[in-house]
C-alpha atoms as a PDB file:
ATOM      1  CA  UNK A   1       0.000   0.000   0.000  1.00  0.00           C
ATOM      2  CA  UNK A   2       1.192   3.500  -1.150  1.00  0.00           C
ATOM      3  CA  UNK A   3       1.210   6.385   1.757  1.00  0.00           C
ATOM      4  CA  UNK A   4      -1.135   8.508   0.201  1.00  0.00           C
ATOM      5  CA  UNK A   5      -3.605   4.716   0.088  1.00  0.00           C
ATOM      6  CA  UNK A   6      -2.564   4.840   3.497  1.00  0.00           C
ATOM      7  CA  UNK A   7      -3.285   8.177   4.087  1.00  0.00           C
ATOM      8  CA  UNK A   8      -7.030   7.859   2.548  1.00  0.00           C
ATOM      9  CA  UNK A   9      -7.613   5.094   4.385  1.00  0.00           C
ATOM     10  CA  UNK A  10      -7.184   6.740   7.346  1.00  0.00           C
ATOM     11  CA  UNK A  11      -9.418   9.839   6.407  1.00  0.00           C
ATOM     12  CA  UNK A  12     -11.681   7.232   5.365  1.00  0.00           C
ATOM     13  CA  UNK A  13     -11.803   5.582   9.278  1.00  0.00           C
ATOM     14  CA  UNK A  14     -11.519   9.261  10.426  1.00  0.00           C
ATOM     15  CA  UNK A  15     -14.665  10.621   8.751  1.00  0.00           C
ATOM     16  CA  UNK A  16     -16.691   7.465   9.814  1.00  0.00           C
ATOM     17  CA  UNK A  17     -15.769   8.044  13.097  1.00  0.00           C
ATOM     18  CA  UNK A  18     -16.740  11.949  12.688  1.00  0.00           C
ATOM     19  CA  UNK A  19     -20.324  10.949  11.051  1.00  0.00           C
ATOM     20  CA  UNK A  20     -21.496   9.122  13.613  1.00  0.00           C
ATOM     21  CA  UNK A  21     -20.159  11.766  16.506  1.00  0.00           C
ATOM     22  CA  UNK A  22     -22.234  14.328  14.285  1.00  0.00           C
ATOM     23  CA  UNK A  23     -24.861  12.645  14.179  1.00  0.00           C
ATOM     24  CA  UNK A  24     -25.752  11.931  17.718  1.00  0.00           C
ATOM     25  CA  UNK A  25     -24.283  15.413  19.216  1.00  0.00           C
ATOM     26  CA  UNK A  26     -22.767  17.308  16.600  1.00  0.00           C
ATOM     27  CA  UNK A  27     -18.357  17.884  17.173  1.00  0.00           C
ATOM     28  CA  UNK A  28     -17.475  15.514  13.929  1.00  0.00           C
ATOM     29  CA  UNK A  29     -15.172  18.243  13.199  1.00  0.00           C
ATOM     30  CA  UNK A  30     -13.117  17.522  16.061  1.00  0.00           C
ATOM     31  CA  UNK A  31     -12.132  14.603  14.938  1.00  0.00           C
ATOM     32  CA  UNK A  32     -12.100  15.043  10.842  1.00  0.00           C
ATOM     33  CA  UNK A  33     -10.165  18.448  10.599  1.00  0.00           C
ATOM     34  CA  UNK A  34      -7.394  17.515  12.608  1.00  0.00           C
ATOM     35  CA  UNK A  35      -6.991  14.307  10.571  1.00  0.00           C
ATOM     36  CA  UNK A  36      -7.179  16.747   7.916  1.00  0.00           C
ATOM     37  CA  UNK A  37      -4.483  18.629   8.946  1.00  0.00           C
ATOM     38  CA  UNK A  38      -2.022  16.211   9.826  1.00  0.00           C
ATOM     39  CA  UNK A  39      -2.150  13.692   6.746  1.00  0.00           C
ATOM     40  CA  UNK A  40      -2.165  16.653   4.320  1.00  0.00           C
ATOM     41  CA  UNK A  41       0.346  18.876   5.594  1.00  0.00           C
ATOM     42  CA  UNK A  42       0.961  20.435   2.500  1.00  0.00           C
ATOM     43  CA  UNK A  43      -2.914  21.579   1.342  1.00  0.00           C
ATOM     44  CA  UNK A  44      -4.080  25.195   2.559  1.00  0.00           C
ATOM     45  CA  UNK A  45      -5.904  25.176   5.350  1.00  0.00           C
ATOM     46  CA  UNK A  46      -8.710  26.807   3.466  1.00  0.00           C
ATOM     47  CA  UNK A  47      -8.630  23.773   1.310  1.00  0.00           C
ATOM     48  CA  UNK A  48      -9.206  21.268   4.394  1.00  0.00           C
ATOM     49  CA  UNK A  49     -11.957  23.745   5.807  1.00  0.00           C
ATOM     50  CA  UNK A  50     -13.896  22.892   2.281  1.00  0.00           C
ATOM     51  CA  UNK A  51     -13.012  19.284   1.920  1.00  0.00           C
ATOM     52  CA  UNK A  52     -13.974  18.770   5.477  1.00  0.00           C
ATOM     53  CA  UNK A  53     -17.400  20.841   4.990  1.00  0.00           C
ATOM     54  CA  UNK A  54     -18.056  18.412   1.774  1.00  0.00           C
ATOM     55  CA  UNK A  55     -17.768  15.614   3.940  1.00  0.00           C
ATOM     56  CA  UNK A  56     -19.628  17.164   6.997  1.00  0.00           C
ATOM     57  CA  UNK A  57     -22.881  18.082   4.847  1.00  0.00           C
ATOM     58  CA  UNK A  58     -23.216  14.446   3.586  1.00  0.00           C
ATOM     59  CA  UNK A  59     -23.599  12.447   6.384  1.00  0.00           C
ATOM     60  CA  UNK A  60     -25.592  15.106   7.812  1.00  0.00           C
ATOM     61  CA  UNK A  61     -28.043  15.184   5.116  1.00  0.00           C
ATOM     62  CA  UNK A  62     -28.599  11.368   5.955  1.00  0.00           C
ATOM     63  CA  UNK A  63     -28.266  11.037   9.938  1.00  0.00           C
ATOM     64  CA  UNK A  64     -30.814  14.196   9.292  1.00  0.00           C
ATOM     65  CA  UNK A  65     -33.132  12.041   7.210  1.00  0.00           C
ATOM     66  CA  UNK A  66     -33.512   9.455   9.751  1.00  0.00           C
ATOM     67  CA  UNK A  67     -34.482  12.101  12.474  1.00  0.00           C
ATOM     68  CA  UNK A  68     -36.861  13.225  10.087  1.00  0.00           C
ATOM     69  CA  UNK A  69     -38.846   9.629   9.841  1.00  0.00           C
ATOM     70  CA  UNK A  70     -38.513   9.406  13.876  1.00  0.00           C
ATOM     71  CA  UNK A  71     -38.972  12.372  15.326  1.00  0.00           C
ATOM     72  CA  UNK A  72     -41.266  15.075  14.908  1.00  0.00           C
ATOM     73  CA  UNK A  73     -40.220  17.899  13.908  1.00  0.00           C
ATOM     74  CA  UNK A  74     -41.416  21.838  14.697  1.00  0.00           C
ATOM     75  CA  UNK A  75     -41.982  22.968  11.084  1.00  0.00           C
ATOM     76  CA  UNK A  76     -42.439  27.069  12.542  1.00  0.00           C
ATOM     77  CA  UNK A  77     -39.086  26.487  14.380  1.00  0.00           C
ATOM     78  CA  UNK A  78     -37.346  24.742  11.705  1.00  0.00           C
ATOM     79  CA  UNK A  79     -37.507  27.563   8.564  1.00  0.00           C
ATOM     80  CA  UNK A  80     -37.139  29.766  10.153  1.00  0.00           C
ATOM     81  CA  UNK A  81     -34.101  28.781  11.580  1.00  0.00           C
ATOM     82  CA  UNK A  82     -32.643  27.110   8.829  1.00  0.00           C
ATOM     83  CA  UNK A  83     -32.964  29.581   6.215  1.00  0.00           C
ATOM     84  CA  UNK A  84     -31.189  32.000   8.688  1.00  0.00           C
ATOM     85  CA  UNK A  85     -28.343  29.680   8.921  1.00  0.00           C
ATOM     86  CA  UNK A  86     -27.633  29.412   5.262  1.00  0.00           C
ATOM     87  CA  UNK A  87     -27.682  32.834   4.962  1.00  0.00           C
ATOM     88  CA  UNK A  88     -25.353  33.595   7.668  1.00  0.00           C
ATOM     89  CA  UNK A  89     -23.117  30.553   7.094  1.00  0.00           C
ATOM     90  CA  UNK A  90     -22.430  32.054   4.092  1.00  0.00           C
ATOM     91  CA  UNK A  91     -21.855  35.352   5.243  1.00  0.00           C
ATOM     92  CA  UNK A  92     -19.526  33.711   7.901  1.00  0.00           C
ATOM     93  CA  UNK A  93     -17.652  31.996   5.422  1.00  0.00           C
ATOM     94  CA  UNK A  94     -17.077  35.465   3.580  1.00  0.00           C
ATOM     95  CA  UNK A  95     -15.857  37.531   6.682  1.00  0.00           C
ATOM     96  CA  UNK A  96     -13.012  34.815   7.651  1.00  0.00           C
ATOM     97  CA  UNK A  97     -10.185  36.738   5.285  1.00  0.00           C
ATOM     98  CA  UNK A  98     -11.874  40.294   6.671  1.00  0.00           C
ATOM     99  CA  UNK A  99     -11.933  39.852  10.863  1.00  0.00           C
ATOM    100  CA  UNK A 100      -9.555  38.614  13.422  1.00  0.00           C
ATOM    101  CA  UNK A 101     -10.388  35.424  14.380  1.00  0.00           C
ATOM    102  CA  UNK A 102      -8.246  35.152  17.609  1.00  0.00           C
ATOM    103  CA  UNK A 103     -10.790  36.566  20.199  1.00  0.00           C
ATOM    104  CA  UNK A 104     -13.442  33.989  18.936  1.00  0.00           C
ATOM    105  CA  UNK A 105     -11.556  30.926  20.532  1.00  0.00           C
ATOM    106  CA  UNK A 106     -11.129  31.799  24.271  1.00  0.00           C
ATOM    107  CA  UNK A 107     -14.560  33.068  24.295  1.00  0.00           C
ATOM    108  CA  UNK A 108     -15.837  29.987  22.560  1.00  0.00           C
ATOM    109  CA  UNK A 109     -13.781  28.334  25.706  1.00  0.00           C
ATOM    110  CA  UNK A 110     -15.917  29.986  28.247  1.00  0.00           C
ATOM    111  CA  UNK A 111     -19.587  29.464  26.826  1.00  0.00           C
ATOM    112  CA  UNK A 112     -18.214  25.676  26.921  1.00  0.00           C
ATOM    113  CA  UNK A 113     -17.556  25.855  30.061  1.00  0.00           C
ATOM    114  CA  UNK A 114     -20.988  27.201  30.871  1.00  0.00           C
ATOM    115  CA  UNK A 115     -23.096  24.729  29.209  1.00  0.00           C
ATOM    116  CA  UNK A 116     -21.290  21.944  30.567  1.00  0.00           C
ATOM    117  CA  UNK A 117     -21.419  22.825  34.044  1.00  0.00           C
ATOM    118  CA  UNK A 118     -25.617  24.071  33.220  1.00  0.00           C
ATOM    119  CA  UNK A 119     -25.957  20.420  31.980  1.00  0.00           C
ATOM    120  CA  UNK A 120     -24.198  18.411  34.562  1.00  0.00           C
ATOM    121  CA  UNK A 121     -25.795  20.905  37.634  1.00  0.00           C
ATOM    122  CA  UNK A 122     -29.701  19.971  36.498  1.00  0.00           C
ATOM    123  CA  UNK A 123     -29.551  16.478  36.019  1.00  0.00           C
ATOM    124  CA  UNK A 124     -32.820  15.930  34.132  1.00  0.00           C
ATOM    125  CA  UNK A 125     -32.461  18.533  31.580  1.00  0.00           C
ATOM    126  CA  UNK A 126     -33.001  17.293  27.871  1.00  0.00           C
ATOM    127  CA  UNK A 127     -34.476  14.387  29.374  1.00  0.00           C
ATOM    128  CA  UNK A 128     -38.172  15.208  28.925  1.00  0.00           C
ATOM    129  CA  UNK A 129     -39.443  16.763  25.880  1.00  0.00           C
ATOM    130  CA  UNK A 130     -41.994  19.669  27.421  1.00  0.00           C
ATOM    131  CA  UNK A 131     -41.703  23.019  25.214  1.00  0.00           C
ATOM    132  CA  UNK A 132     -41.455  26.203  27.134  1.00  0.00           C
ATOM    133  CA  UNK A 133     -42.127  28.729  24.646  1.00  0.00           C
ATOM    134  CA  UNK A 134     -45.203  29.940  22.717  1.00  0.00           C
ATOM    135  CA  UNK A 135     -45.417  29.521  18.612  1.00  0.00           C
ATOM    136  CA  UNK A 136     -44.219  33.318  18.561  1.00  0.00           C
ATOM    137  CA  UNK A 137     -41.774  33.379  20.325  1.00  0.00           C
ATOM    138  CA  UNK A 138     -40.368  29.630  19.208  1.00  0.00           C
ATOM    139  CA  UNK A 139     -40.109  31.345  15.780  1.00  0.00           C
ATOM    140  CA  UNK A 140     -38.317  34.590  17.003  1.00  0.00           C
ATOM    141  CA  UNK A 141     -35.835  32.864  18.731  1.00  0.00           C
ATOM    142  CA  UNK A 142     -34.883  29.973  15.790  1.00  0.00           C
ATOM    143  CA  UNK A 143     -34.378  33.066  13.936  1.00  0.00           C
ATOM    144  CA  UNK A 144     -32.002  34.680  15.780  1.00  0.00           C
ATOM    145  CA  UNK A 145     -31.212  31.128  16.500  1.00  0.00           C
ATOM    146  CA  UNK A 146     -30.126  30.542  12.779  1.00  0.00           C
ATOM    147  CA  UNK A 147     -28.475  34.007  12.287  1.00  0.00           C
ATOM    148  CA  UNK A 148     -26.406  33.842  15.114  1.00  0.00           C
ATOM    149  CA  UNK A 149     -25.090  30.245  15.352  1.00  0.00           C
ATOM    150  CA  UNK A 150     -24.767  30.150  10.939  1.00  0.00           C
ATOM    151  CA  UNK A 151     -22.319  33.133  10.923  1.00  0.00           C
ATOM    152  CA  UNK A 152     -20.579  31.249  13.849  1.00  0.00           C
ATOM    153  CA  UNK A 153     -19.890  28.219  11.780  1.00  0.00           C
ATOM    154  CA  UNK A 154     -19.028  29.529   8.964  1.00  0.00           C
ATOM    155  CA  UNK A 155     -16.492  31.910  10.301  1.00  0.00           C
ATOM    156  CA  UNK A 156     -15.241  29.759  13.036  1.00  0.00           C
ATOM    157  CA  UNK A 157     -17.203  26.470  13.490  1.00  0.00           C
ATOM    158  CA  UNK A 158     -16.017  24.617  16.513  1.00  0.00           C
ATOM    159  CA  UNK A 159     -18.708  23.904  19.261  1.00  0.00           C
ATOM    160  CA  UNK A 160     -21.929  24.611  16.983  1.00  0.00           C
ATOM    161  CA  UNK A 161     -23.739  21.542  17.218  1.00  0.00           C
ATOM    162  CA  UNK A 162     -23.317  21.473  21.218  1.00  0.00           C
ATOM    163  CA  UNK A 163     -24.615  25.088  21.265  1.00  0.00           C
ATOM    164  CA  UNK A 164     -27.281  24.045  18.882  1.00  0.00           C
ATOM    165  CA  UNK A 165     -28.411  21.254  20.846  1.00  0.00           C
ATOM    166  CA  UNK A 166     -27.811  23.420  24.593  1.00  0.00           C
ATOM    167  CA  UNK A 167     -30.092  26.464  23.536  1.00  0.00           C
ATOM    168  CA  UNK A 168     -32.899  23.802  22.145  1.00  0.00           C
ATOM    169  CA  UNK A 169     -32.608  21.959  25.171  1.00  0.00           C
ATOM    170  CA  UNK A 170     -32.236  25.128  27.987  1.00  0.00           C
ATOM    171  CA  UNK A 171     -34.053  27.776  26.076  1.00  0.00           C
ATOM    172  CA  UNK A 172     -36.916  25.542  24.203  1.00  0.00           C
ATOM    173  CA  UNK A 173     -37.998  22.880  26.710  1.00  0.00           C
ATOM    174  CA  UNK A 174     -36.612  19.917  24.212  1.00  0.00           C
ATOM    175  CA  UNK A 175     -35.186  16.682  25.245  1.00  0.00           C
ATOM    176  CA  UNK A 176     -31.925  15.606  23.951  1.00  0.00           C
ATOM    177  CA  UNK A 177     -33.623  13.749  21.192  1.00  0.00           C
ATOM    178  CA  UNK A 178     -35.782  16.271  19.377  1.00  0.00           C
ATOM    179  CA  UNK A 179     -32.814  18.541  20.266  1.00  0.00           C
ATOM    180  CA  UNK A 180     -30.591  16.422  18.205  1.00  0.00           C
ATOM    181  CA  UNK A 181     -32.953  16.572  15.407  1.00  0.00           C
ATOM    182  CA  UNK A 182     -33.471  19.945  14.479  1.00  0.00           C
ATOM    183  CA  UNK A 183     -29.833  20.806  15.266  1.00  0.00           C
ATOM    184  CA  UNK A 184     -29.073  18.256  12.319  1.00  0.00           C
ATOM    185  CA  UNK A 185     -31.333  20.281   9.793  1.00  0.00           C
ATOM    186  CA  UNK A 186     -29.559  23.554  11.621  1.00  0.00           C
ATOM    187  CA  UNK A 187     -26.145  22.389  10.423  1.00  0.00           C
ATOM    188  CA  UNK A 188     -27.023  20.748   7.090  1.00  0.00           C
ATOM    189  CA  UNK A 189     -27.309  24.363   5.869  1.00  0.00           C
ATOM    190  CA  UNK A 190     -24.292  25.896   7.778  1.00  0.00           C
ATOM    191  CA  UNK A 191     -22.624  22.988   6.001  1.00  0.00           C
ATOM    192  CA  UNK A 192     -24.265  23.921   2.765  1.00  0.00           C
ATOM    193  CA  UNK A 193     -23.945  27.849   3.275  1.00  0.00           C
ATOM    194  CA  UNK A 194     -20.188  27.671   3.625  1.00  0.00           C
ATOM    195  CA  UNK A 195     -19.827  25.390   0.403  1.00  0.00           C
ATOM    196  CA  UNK A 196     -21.286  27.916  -1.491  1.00  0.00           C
ATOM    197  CA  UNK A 197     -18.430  29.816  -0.231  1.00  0.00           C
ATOM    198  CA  UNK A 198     -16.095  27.324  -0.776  1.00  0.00           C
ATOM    199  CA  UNK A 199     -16.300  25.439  -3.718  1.00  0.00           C
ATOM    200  CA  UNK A 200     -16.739  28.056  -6.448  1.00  0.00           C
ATOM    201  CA  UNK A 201     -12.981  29.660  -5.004  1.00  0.00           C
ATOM    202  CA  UNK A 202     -11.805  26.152  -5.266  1.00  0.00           C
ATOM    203  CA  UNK A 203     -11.314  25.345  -1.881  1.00  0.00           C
ATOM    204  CA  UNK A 204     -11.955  21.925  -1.669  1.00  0.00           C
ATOM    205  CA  UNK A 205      -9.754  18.468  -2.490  1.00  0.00           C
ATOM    206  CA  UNK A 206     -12.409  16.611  -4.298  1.00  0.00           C
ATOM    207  CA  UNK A 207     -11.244  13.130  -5.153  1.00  0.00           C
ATOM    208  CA  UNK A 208     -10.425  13.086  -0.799  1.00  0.00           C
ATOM    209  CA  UNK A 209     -13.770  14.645  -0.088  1.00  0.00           C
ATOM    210  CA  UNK A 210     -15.809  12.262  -2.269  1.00  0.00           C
ATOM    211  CA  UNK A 211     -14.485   9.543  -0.316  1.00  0.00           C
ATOM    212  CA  UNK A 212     -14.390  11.105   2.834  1.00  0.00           C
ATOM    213  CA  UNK A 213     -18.149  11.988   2.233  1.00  0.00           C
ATOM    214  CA  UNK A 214     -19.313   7.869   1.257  1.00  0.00           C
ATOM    215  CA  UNK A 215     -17.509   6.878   5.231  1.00  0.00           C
ATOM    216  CA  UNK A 216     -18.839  10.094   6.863  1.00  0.00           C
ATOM    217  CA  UNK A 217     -22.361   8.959   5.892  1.00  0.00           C
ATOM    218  CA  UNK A 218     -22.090   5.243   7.169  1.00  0.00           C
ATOM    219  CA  UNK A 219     -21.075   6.792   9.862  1.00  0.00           C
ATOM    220  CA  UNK A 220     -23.900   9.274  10.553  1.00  0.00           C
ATOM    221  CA  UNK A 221     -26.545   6.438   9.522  1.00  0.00           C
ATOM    222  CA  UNK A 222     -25.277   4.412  12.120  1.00  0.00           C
ATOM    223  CA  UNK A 223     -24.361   7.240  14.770  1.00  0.00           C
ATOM    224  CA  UNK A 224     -28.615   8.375  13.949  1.00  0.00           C
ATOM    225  CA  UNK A 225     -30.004   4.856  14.130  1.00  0.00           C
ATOM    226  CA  UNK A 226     -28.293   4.121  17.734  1.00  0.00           C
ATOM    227  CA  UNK A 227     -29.191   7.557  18.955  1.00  0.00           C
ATOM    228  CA  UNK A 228     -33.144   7.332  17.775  1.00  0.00           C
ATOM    229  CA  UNK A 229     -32.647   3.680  19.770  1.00  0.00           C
ATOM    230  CA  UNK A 230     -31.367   4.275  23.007  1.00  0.00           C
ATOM    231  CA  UNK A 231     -32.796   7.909  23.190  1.00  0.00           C
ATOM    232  CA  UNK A 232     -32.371  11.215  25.457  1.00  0.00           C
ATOM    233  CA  UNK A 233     -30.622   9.650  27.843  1.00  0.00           C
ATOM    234  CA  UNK A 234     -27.848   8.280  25.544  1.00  0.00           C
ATOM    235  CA  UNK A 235     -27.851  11.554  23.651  1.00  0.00           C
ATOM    236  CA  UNK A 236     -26.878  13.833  26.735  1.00  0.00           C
ATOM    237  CA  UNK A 237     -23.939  11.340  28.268  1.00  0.00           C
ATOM    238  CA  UNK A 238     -22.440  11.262  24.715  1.00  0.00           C
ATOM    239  CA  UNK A 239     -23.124  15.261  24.510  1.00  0.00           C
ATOM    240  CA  UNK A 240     -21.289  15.511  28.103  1.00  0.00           C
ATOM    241  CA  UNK A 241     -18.670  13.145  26.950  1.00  0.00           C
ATOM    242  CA  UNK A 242     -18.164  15.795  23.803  1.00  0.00           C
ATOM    243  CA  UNK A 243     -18.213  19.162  25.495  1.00  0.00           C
ATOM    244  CA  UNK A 244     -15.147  17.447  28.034  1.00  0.00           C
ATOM    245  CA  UNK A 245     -13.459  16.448  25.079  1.00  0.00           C
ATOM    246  CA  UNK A 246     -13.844  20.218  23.006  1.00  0.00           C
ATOM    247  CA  UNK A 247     -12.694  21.864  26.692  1.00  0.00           C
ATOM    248  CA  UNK A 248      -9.649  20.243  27.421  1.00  0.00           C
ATOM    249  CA  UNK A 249      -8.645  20.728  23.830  1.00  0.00           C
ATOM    250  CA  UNK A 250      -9.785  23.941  23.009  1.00  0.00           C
ATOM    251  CA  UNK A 251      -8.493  24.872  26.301  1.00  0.00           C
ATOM    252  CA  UNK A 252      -5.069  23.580  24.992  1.00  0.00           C
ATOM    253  CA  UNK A 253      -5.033  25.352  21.952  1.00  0.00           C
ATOM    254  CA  UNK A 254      -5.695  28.502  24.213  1.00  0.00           C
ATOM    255  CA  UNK A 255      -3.087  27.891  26.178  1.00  0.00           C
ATOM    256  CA  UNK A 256      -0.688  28.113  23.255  1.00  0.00           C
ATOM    257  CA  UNK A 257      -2.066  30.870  21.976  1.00  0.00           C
ATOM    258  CA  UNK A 258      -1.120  33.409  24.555  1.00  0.00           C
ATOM    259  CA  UNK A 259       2.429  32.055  25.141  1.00  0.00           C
END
């Protein structure tokens, strides 16, 4: 076996991996982009930002059509929301070359921080499905929902499926399940917002994505199917188990920064 077979193989087991983390919680990225970045030290990192978006939106679209047969879904909460995050995905994607992008990390560090300790504090939240909101203001806030969170992700990214799934759960009244679900359709456009951005400036390695985008959605149709079987429960000690994981790295990365 060649070392770049070798090195697609391991994307290949990488973006698996990542699809089925997306799919129950959201956080694939943290385990596709750095593979990413260390098998192809040569590409631009704008390049593996694309690539990894191509991969990311195609097991979504399918871990998100599998919520879509099991759960029910809040159509008045949904478009809003989703058309938002296209929009602003795409404007997100645009403003990375035009604003510093240093602040966003240890801030991103300290919302963390807050939702995990919210989440491990009140130890049945997500884990009843009881809506808190009225139909007005469920639509006002997956607006601003959408806006805010799809210029997040496409500018920065890391930690928007947790913060997706903490607002629905927190501000909403959802369990962890129905959470899960909309967040999905949530990122399938941030995903598809940012490729807009992406793809037409070339930024994406498309023989690596193609293949990267068959494992990521085995992985996501696997990571959806156990997550629609074993429920809330499963959902928020695999959502806890991700937002240790983004801190300590994240933290990390911090760290190093100010050096």
């Amino acid at each position: 076996m060649s070392g770049l077979d070798e090195v697609v193989v391991f994307l290949a087991f990488a973006a698996f991996a990542a699809g089925f983390v997306d799919a129950v919680v959201g956080g694939g990225g943290l385990v596709q982009l750095p593979a990413l970045f260390s098998s192809l030290p040569q590409a631009s990192a704008a390049s593996l930002f694309g690539t990894n978006k191509m991969s990311s939106i195609a097991g979504t679209f399918f871990a998100a059509r599998r919520y879509m047969r099991s759960v029910r879904l809040i159509r008045h909460v949904l478009w809003p929301s989703v058309i938002a995050a296209g929009l602003f995905s795409w404007l997100g994607a645009g403003a990375v070359s035009l604003l510093p992008r240093a602040w966003a990390q240890p801030l991103v560090l300290v919302l963390l921080v807050a939702v995990a300790v919210v989440t491990l504090r009140q130890r049945t939240l997500g884990l009843v499905h009881q809506p808190t909101l009225s139909v007005r203001q469920e639509f006002w806030f997956a607006l601003a929902l959408g806006a805010v969170l799809g210029f997040y992700d496409g500018f920065f990214g890391p930690g928007t499926g947790a913060f997706l799934i903490f607002i629905f759960v927190r501000v909403f009244g959802y369990d962890f399940l129905h959470a899960s679900a909309h967040s999905k359709l949530i990122n399938l456009m941030t995903n598809f917002g940012a490729l807009v951005f992406f793809v037409p400036t070339g930024e994406v390695l498309l023989k690596v994505g193609l293949v990267m985008a068959c494992c990521n959605v085995m992985g996501s149709v696997v990571g959806a199917r156990t997550a629609v079987r074993k429920g809330s429960q499963f959902v928020r000690v695999f959502f806890i188990g991700l937002l240790a994981v983004m801190i300590v790295r994240m933290g990390l990365t911090t760290v190093e920064m100010f050096r």
